[in-house]
Protein backbone atom coordinates (compact mmCIF):
# COMPACT_ATOMS: atom_id res chain seq x y z
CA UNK A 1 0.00 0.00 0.00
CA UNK A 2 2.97 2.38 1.03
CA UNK A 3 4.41 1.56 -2.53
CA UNK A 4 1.17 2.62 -4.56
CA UNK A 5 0.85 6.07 -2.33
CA UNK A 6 4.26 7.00 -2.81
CA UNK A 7 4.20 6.23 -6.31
CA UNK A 8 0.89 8.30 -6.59
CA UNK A 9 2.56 11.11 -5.06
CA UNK A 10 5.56 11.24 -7.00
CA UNK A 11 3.87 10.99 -10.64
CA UNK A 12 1.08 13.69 -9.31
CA UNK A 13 4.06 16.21 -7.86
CA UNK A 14 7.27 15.38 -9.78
CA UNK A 15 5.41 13.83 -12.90
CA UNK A 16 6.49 16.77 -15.52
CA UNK A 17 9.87 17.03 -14.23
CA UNK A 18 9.78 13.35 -14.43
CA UNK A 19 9.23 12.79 -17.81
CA UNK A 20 11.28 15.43 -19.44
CA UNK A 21 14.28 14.20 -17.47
CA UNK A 22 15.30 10.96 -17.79
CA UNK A 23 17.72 10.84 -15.25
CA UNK A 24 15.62 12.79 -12.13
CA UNK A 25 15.97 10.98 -8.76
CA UNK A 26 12.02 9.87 -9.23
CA UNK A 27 12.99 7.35 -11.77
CA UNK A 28 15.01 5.42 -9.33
CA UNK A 29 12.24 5.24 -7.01
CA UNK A 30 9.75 3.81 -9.67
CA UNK A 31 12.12 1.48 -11.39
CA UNK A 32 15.55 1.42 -9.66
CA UNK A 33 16.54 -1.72 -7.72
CA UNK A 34 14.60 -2.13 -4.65
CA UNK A 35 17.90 -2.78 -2.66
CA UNK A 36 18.62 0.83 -2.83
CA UNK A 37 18.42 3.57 -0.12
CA UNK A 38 15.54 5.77 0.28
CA UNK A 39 15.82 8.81 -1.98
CA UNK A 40 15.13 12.45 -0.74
CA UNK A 41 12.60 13.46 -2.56
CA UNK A 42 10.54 16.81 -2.15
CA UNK A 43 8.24 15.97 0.03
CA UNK A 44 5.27 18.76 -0.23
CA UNK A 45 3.04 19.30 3.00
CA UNK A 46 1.05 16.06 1.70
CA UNK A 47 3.55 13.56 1.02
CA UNK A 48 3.15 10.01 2.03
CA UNK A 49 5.54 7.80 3.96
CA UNK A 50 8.58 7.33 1.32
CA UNK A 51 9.49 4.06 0.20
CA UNK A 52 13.11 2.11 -1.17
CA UNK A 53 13.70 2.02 -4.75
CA UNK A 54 11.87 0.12 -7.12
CA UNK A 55 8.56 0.42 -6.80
CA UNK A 56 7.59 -1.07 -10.17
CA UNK A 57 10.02 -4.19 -9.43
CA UNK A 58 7.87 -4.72 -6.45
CA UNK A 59 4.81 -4.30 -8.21
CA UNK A 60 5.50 -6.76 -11.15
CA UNK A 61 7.12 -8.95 -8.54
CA UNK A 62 3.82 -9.08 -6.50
CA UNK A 63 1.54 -9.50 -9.72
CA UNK A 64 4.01 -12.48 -10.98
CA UNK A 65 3.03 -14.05 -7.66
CA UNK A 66 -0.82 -13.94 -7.68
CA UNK A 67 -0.57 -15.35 -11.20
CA UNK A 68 1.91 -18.31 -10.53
CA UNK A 69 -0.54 -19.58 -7.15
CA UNK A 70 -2.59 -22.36 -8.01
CA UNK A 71 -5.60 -21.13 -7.14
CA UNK A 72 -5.29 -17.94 -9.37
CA UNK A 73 -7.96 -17.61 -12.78
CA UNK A 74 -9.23 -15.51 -14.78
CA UNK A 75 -12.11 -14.23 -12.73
CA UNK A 76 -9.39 -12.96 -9.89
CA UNK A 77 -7.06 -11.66 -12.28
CA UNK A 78 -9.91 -9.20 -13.48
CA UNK A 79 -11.00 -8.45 -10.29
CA UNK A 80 -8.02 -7.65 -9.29
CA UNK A 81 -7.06 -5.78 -13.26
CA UNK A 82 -4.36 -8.24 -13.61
CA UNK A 83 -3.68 -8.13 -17.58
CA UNK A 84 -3.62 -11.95 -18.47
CA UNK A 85 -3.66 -11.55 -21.92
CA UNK A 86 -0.19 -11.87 -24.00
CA UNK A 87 1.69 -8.77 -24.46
CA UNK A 88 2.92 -7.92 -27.91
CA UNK A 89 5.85 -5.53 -27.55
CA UNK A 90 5.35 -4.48 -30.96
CA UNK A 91 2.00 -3.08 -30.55
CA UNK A 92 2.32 -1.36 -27.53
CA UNK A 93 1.60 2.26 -27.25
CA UNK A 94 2.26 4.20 -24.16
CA UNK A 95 -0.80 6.05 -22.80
CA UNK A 96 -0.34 9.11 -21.28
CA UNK A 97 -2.20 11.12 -17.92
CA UNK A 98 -3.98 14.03 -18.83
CA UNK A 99 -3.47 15.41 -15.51
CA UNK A 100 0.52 14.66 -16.31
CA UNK A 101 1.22 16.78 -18.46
């Protein structure tokens, strides 16, 4: 939960910055290594608890696991807006937040 705040916080305060800079500190936090050390990020009167690195790596981790238990199907996985369907790299077209840009 602590993961998907953060990350809501950074794309809605640093999202801008974020994109044009490929480099900026945020980047680490969504898809550095989630061995690393917190980052110092600007926090903003609102900011959530921050979390290590790699908050995507977690996220895909976590998502990996609900679809490898054996009692996982096709119902859960679109309850829970788990994509089950096979993912064509060449098709794929980023989408983009309004609110983002």
């Amino acid at each position: 939960m602590n993961d998907s705040k953060y990350a809501v916080h950074i794309l809605t305060t640093l999202g801008p910055d974020i994109d044009s800079d490929p480099g900026h500190v945020g980047n680490a936090v969504l898809s550095g290594q989630s061995s690393g050390d917190y980052v110092d990020l600007p926090a903003g009167g609102s900011a959530p608890t921050p979390v290590r690195p790699g908050i995507d790596t977690r996220r895909q981790a976590r998502v990996e696991r609900i679809k490898a238990h054996s009692k996982f199907t096709a119902d859960i996985g679109k309850k829970l807006k788990i994509d089950t369907g096979k993912f064509e790299a060449g098709s794929y077209k980023k989408s983009v937040n309004p609110a983002m840009r």
